[in-house]
C-alpha atoms as a PDB file:
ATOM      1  CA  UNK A   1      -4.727  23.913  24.236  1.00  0.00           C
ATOM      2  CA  UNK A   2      -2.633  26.650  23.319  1.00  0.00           C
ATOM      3  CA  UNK A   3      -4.964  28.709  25.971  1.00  0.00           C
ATOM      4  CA  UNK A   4      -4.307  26.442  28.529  1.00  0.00           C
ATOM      5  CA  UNK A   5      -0.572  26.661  28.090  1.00  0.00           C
ATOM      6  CA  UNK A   6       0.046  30.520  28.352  1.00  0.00           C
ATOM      7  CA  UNK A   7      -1.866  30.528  31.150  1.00  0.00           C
ATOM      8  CA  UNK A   8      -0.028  27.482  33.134  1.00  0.00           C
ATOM      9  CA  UNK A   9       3.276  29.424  31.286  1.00  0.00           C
ATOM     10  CA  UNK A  10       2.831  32.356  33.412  1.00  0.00           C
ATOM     11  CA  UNK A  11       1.539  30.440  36.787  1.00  0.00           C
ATOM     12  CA  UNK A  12       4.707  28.020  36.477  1.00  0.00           C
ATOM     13  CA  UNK A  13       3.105  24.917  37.839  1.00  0.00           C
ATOM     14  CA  UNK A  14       4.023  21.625  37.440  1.00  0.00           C
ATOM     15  CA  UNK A  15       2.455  20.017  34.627  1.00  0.00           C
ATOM     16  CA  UNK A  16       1.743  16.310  33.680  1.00  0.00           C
ATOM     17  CA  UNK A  17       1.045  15.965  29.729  1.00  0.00           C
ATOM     18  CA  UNK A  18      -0.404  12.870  28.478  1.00  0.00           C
ATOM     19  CA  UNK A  19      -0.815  11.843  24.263  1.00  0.00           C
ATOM     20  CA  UNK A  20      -0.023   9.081  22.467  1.00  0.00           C
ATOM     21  CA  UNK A  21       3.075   8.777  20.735  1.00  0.00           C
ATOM     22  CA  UNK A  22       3.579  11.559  18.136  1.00  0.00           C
ATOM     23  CA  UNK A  23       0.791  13.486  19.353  1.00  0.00           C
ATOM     24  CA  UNK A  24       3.322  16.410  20.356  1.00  0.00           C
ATOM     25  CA  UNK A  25       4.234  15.756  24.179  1.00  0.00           C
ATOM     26  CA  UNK A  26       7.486  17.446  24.175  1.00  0.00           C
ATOM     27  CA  UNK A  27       6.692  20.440  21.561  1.00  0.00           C
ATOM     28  CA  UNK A  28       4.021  21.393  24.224  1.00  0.00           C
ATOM     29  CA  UNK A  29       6.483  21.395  27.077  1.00  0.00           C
ATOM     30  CA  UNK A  30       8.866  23.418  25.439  1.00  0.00           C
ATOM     31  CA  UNK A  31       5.814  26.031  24.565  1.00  0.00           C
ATOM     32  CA  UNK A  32       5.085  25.834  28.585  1.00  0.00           C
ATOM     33  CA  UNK A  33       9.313  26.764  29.105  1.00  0.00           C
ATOM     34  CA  UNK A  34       9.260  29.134  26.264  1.00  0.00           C
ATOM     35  CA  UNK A  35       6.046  31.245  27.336  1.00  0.00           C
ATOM     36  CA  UNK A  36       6.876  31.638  31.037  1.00  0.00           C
ATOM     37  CA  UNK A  37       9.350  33.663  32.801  1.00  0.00           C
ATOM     38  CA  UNK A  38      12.291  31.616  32.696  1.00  0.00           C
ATOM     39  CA  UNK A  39      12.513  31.232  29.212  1.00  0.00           C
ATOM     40  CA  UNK A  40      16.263  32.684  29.062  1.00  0.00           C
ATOM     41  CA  UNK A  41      16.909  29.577  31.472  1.00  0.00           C
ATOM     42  CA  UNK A  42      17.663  26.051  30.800  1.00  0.00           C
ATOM     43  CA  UNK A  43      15.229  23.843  29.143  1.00  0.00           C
ATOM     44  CA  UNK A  44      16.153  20.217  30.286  1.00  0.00           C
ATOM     45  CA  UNK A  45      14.816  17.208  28.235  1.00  0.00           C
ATOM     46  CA  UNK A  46      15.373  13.364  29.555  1.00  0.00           C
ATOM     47  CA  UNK A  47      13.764  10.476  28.016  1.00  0.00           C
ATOM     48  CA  UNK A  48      13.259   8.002  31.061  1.00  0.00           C
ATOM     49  CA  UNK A  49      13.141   5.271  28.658  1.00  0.00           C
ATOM     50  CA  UNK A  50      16.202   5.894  27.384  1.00  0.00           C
ATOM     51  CA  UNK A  51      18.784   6.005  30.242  1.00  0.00           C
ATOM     52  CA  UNK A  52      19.884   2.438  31.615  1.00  0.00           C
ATOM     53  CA  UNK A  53      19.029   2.086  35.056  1.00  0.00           C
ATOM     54  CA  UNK A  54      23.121   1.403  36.359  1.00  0.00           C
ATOM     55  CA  UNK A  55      23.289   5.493  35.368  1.00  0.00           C
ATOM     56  CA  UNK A  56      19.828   6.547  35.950  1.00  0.00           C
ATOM     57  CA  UNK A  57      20.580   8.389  39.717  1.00  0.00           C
ATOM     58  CA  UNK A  58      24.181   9.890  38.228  1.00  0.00           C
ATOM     59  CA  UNK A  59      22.680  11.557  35.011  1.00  0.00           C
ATOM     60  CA  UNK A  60      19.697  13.145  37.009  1.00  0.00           C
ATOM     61  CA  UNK A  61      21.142  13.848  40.417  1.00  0.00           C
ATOM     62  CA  UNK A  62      25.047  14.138  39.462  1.00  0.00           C
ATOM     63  CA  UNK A  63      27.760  12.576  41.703  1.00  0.00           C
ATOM     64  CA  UNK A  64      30.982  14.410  43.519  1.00  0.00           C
ATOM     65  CA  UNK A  65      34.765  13.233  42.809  1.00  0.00           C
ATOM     66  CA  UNK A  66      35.353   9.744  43.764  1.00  0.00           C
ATOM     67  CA  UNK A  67      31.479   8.829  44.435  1.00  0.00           C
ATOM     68  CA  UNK A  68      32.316   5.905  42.354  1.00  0.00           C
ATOM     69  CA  UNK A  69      34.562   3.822  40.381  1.00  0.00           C
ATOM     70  CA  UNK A  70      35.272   6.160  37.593  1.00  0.00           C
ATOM     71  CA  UNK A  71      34.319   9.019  38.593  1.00  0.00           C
ATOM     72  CA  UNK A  72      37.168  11.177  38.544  1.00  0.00           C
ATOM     73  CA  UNK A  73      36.209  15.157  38.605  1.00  0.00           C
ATOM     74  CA  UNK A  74      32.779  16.049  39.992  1.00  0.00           C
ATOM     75  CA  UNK A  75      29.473  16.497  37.547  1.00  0.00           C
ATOM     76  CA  UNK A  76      26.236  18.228  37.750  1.00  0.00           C
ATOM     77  CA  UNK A  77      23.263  16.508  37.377  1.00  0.00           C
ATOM     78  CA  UNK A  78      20.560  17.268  34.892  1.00  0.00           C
ATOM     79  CA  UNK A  79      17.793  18.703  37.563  1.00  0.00           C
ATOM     80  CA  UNK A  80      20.867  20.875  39.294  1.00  0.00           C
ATOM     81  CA  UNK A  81      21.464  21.996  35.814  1.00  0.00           C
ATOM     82  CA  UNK A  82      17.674  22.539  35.018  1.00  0.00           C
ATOM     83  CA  UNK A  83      17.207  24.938  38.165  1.00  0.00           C
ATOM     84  CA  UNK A  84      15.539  28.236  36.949  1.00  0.00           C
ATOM     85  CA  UNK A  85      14.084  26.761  34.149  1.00  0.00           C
ATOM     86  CA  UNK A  86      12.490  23.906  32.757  1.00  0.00           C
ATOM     87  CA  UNK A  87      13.238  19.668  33.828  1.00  0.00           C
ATOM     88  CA  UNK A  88      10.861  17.740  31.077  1.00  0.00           C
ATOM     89  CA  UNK A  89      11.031  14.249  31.794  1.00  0.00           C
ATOM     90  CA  UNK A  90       9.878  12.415  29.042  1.00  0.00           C
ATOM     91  CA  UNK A  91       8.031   8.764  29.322  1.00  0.00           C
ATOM     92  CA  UNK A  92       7.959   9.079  33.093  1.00  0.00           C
ATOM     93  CA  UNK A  93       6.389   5.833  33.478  1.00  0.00           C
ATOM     94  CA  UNK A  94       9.686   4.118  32.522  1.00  0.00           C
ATOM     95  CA  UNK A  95      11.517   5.678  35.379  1.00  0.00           C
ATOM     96  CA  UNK A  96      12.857   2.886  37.657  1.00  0.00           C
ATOM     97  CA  UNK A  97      11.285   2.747  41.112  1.00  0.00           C
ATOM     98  CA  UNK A  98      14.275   3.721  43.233  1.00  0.00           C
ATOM     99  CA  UNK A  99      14.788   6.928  41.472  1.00  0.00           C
ATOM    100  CA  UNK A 100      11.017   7.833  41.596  1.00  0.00           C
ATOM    101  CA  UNK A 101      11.639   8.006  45.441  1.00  0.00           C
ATOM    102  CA  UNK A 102      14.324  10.272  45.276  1.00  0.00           C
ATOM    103  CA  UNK A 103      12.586  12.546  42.179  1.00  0.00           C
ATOM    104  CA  UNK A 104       9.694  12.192  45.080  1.00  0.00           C
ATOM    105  CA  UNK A 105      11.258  13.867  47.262  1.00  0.00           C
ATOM    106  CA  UNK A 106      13.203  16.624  44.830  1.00  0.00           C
ATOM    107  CA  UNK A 107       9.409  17.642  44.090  1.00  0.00           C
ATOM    108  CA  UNK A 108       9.007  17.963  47.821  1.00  0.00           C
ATOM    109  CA  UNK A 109      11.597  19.959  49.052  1.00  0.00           C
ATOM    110  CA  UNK A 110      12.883  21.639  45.938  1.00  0.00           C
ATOM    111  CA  UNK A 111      16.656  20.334  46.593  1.00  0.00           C
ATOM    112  CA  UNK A 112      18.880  17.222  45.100  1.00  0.00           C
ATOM    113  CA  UNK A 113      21.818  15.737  46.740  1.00  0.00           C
ATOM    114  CA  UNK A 114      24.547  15.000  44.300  1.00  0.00           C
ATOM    115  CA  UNK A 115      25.703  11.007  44.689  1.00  0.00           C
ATOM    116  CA  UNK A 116      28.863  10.595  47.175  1.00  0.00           C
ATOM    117  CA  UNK A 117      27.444  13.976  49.048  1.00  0.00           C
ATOM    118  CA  UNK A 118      25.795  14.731  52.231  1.00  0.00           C
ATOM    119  CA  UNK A 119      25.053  18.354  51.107  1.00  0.00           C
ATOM    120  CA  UNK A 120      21.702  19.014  49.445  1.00  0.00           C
ATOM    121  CA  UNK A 121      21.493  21.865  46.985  1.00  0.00           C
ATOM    122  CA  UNK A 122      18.447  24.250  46.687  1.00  0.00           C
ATOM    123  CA  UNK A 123      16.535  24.059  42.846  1.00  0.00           C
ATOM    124  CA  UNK A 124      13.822  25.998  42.162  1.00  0.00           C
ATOM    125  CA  UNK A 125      12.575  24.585  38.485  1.00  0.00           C
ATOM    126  CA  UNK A 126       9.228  23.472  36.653  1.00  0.00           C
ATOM    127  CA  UNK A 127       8.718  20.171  36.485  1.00  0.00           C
ATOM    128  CA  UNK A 128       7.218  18.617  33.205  1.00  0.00           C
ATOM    129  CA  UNK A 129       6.482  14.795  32.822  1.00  0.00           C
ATOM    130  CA  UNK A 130       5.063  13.322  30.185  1.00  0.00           C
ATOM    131  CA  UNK A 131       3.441  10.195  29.389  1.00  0.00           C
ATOM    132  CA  UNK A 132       1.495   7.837  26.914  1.00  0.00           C
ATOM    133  CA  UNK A 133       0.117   5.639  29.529  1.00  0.00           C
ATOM    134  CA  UNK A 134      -2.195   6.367  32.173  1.00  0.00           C
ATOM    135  CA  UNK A 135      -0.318   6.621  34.987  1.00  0.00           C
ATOM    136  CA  UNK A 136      -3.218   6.532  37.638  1.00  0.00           C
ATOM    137  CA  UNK A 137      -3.765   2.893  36.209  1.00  0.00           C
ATOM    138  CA  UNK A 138      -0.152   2.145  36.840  1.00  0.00           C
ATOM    139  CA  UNK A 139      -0.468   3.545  40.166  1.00  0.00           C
ATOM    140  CA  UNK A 140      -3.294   1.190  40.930  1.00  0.00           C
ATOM    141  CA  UNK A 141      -1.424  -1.579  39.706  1.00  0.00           C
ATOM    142  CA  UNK A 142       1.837  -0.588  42.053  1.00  0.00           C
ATOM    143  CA  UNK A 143       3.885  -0.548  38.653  1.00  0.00           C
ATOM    144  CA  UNK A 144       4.284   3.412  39.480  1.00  0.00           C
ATOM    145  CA  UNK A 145       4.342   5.275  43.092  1.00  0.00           C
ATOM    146  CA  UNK A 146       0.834   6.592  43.469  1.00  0.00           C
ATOM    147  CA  UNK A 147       2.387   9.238  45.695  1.00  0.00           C
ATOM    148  CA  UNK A 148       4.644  10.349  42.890  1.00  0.00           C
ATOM    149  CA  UNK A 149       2.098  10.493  40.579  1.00  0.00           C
ATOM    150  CA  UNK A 150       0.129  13.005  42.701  1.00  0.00           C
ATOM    151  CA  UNK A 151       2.906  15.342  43.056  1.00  0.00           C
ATOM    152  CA  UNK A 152       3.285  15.186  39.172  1.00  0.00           C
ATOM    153  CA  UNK A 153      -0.266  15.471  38.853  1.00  0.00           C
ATOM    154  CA  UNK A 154      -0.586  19.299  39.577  1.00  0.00           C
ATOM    155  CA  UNK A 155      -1.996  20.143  36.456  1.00  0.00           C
ATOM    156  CA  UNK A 156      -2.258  17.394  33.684  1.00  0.00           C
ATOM    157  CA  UNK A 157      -2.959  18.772  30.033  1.00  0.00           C
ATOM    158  CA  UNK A 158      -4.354  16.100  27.701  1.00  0.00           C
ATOM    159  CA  UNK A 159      -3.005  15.982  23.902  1.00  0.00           C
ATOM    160  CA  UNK A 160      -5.705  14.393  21.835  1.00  0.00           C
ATOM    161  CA  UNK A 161      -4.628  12.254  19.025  1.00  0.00           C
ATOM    162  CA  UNK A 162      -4.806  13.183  15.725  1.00  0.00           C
ATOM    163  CA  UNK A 163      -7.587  11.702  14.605  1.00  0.00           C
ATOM    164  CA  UNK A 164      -9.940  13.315  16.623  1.00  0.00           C
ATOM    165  CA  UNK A 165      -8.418  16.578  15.619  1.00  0.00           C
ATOM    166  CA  UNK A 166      -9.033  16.193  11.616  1.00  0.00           C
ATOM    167  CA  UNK A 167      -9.607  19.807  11.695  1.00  0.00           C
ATOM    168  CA  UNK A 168      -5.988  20.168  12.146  1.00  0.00           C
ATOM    169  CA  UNK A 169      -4.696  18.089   8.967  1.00  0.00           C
ATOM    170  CA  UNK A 170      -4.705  20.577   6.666  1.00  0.00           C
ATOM    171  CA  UNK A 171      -2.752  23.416   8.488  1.00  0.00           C
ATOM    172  CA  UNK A 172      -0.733  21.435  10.666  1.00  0.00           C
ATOM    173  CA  UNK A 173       0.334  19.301   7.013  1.00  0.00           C
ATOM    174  CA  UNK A 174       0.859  22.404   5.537  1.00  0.00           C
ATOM    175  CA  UNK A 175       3.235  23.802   8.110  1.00  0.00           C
ATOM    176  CA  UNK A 176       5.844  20.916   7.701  1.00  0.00           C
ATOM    177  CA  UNK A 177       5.682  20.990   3.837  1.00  0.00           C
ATOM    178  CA  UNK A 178       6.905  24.552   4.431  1.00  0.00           C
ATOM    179  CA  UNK A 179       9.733  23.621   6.950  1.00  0.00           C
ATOM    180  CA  UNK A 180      10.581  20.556   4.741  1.00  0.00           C
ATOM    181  CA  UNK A 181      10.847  22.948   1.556  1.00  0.00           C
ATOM    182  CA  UNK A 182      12.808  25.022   3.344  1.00  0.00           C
ATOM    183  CA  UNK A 183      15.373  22.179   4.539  1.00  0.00           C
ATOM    184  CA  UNK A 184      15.689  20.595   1.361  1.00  0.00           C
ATOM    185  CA  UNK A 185      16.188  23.793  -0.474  1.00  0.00           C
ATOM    186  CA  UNK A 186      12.809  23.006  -2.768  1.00  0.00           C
ATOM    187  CA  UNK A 187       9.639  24.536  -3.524  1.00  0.00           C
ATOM    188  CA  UNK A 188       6.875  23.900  -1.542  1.00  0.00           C
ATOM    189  CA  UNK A 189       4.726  21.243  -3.980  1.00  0.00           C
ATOM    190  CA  UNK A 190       1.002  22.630  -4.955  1.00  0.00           C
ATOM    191  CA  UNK A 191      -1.043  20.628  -2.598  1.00  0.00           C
ATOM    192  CA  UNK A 192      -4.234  18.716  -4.396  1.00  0.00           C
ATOM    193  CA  UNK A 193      -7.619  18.238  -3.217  1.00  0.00           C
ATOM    194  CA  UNK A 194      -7.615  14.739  -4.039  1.00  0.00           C
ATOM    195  CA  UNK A 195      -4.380  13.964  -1.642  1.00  0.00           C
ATOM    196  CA  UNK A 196      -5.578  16.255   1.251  1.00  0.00           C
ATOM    197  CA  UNK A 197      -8.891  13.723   0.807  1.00  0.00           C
ATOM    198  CA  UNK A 198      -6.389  10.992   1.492  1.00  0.00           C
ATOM    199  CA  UNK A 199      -5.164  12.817   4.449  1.00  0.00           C
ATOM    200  CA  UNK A 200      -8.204  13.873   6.077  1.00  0.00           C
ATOM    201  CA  UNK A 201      -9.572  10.160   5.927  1.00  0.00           C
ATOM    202  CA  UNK A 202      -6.053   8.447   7.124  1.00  0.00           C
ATOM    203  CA  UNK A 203      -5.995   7.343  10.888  1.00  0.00           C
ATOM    204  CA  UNK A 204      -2.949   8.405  11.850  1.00  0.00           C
ATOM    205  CA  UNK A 205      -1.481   6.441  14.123  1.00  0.00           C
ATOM    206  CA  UNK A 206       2.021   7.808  14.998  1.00  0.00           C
ATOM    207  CA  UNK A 207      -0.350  11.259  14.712  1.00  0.00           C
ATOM    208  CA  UNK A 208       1.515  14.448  14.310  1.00  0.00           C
ATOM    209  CA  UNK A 209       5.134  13.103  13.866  1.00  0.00           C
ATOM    210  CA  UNK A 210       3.618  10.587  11.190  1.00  0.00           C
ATOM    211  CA  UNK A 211       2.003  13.594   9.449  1.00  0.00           C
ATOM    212  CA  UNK A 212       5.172  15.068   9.236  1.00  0.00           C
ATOM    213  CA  UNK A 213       6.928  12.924   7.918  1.00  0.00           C
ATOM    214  CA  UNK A 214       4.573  12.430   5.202  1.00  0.00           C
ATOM    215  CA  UNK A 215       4.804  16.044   5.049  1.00  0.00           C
ATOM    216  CA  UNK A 216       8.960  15.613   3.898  1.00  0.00           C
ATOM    217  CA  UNK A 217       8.473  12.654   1.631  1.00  0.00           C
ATOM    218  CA  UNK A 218       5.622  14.939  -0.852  1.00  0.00           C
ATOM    219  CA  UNK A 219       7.978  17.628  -0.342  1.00  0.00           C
ATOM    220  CA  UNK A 220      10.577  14.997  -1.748  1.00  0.00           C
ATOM    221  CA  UNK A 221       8.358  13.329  -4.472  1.00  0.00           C
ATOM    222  CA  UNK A 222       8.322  10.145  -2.492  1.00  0.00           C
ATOM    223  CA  UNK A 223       4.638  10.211  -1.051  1.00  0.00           C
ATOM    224  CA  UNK A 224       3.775   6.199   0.383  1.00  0.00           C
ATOM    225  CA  UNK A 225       1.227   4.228  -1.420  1.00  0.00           C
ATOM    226  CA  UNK A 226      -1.568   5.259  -0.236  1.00  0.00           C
ATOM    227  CA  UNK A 227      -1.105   8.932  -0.899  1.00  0.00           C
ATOM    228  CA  UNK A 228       0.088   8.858  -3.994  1.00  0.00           C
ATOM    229  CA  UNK A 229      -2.090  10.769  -6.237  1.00  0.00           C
ATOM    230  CA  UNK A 230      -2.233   8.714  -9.735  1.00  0.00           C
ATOM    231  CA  UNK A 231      -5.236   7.200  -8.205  1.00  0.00           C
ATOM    232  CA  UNK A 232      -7.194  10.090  -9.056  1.00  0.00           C
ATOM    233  CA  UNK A 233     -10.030  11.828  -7.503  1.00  0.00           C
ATOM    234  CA  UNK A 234     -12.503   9.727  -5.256  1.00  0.00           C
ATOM    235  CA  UNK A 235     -15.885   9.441  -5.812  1.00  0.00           C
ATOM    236  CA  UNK A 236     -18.415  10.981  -2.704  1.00  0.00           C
ATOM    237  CA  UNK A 237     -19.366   7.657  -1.652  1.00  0.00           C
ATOM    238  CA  UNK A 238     -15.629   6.147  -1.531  1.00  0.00           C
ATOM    239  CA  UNK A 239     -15.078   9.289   0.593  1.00  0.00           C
ATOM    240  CA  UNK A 240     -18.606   8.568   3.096  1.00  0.00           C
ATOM    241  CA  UNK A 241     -17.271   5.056   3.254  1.00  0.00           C
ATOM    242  CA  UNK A 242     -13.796   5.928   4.281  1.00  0.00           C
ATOM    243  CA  UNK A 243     -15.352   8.601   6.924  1.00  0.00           C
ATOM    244  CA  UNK A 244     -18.081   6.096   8.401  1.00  0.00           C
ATOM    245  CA  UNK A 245     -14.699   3.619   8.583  1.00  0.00           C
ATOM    246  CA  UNK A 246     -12.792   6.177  10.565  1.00  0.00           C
ATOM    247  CA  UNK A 247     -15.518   6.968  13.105  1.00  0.00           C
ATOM    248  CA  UNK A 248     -16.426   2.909  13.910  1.00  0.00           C
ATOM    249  CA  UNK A 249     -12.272   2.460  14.458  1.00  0.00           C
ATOM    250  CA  UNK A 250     -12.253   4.864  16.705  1.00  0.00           C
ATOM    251  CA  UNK A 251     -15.527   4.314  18.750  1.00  0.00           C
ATOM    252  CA  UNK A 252     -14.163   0.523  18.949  1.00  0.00           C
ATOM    253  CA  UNK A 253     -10.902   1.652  19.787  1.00  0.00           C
ATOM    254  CA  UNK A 254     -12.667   3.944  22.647  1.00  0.00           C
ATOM    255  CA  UNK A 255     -14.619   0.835  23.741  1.00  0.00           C
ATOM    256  CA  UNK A 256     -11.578  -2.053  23.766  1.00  0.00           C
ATOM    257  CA  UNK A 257     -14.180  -3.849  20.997  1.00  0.00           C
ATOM    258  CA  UNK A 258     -17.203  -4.086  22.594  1.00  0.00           C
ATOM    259  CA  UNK A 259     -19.428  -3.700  19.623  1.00  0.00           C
ATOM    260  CA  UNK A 260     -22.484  -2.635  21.749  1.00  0.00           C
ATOM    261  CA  UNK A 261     -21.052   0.110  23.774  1.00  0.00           C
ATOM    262  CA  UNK A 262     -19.792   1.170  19.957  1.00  0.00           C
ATOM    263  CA  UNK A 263     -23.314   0.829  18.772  1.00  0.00           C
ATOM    264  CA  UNK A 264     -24.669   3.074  21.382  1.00  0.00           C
ATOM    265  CA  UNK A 265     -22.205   5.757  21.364  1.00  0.00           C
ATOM    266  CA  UNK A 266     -22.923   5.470  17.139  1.00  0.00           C
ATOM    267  CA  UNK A 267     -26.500   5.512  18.256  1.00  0.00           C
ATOM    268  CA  UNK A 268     -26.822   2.383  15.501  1.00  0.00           C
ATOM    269  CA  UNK A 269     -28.357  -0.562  16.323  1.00  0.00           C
ATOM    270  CA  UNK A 270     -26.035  -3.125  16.930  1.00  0.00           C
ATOM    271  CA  UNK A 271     -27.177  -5.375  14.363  1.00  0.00           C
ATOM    272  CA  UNK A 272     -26.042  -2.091  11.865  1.00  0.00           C
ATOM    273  CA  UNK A 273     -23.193  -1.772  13.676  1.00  0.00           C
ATOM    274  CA  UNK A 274     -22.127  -5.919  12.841  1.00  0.00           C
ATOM    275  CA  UNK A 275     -23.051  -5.145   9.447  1.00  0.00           C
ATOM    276  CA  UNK A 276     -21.256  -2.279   8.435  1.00  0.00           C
ATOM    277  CA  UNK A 277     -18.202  -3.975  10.121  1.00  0.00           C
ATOM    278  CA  UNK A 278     -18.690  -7.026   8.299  1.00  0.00           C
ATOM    279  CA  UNK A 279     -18.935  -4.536   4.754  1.00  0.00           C
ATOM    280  CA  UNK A 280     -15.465  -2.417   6.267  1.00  0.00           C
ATOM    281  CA  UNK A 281     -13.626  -6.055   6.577  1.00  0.00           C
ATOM    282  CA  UNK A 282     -13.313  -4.906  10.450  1.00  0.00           C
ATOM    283  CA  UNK A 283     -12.764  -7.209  13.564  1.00  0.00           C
ATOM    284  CA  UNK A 284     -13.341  -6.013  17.146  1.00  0.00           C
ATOM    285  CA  UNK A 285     -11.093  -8.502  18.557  1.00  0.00           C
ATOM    286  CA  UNK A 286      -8.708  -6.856  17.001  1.00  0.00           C
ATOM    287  CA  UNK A 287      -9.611  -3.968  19.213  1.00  0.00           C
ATOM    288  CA  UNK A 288      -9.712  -5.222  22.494  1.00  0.00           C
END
């Protein structure tokens, strides 16, 4: 990943990132901004999700004097503002229809019209979307403009979740202890073997941004129940158990429940498979 990104820094593409939530969507866009060229420029972050449609066109196009009631001096939108650097637009797929023709046609000619003008202004930028939905599917579904995705789709970087990255626990946990000892004024707390167990074998599902905040509440003496350590250590076969757990979620997960494409990717017979579910108290409905 962090190959991937220096190079696309450099080459100044436009880059769709997709990861679940957490997984570190907008910390790799800023590495993209902060690696290339233009990394003295602007760095322009707007969650889609989070702007009401009524003000969607003003906050990313910007509007002259008197384009509207209320709007009494002229403003600059966020992609005018963004030109020479970076425009990440986070949860893309939320972005209304009407505006994905005109963000269309930004990516096309590499100029916006402010509302209330005839006068289009030139932007040279990076564009950066991000989503946790699979936007081809959408696309397929006519819930998002295929066309639009295509022009997003330059490059796409995938962020795999966290637990299919255990590797990464330890120094990535580490690494926010630090910067949450640092914030709280504390010393960093002496990490046991018996809680990074508990880590390693967790599923993670708010990933990175979950880890981190588990990462503040040890540094804070406030670790959730789970992780808190007066259980003491774990036997070897508690720990196989939790392991063999963790890889059947996620095979189900990768297979909406279907317990015999699980089995086969587990090369296990499926009649194992039903077994060790039944002995893990797991449901594949529940994964479906």
């Amino acid at each position: 990943m962090r190959r991937d990104i220096l190079q696309l820094a450099q080459a100044g593409p436009d880059v769709l990132i997709h990861g679940e939530t957490g997984s570190g969507k907008e910390l790799v866009a800023r590495c993209l901004h902060e690696a290339s060229p233009a990394r003295d420029k602007p760095f322009v972050a707007i969650n889609c999700g989070a702007i009401p449609e009524s003000m969607f066109e003003s906050e990313l196009f910007g509007h002259e004097r008197g384009a509207f009631t209320g709007a009494q001096m002229q403003r600059i939108g966020k992609i005018e503002y963004a030109s020479g650097g970076t425009l990440f637009l986070d949860e893309v797929e939320s972005m209304p229809m009407a505006m994905q023709v005109k963000l269309l046609r930004v990516l096309q000619f590499r100029q916006v019209e402010r509302l209330g003008s005839n006068k289009p202004v030139p932007v040279v930028l990076r564009v950066v979307a991000a989503t946790k939905v699979d936007l081809a599917a959408l696309s397929k579904e006519q819930k998002f403009r295929d066309d639009l995705y295509f022009r997003l789709n330059v490059v796409s970087l995938d962020i795999p979740p966290l637990r299919e990255r255990r590797e990464d626990i330890p120094l990535i946990f580490q690494h926010h202890v630090t910067q949450a000892a640092q914030r709280y004024g504390r010393e960093p707390p002496e990490l046991s073997e018996s809680l990074m167990r508990e880590l390693m074998t967790y599923d993670w599902p708010g990933n990175v941004r979950e880890l981190a905040n588990v990462a503040d509440r040890f540094v804070l003496g406030v670790l959730p129940g789970r992780f808190r350590e007066a259980a003491g250590v774990r036997g070897l076969n508690e720990l196989v158990a939790d392991f063999e757990r963790g890889l059947i979620v996620e095979a189900l997960r990768r297979h909406h429940g279907n317990v015999a494409a699980a089995a086969d990717a587990l090369a296990v017979p499926k009649k194992t498979l039903y077994d060790k579910l039944k002995r893990h108290e797991l449901n594949s409905e529940d994964y479906r």
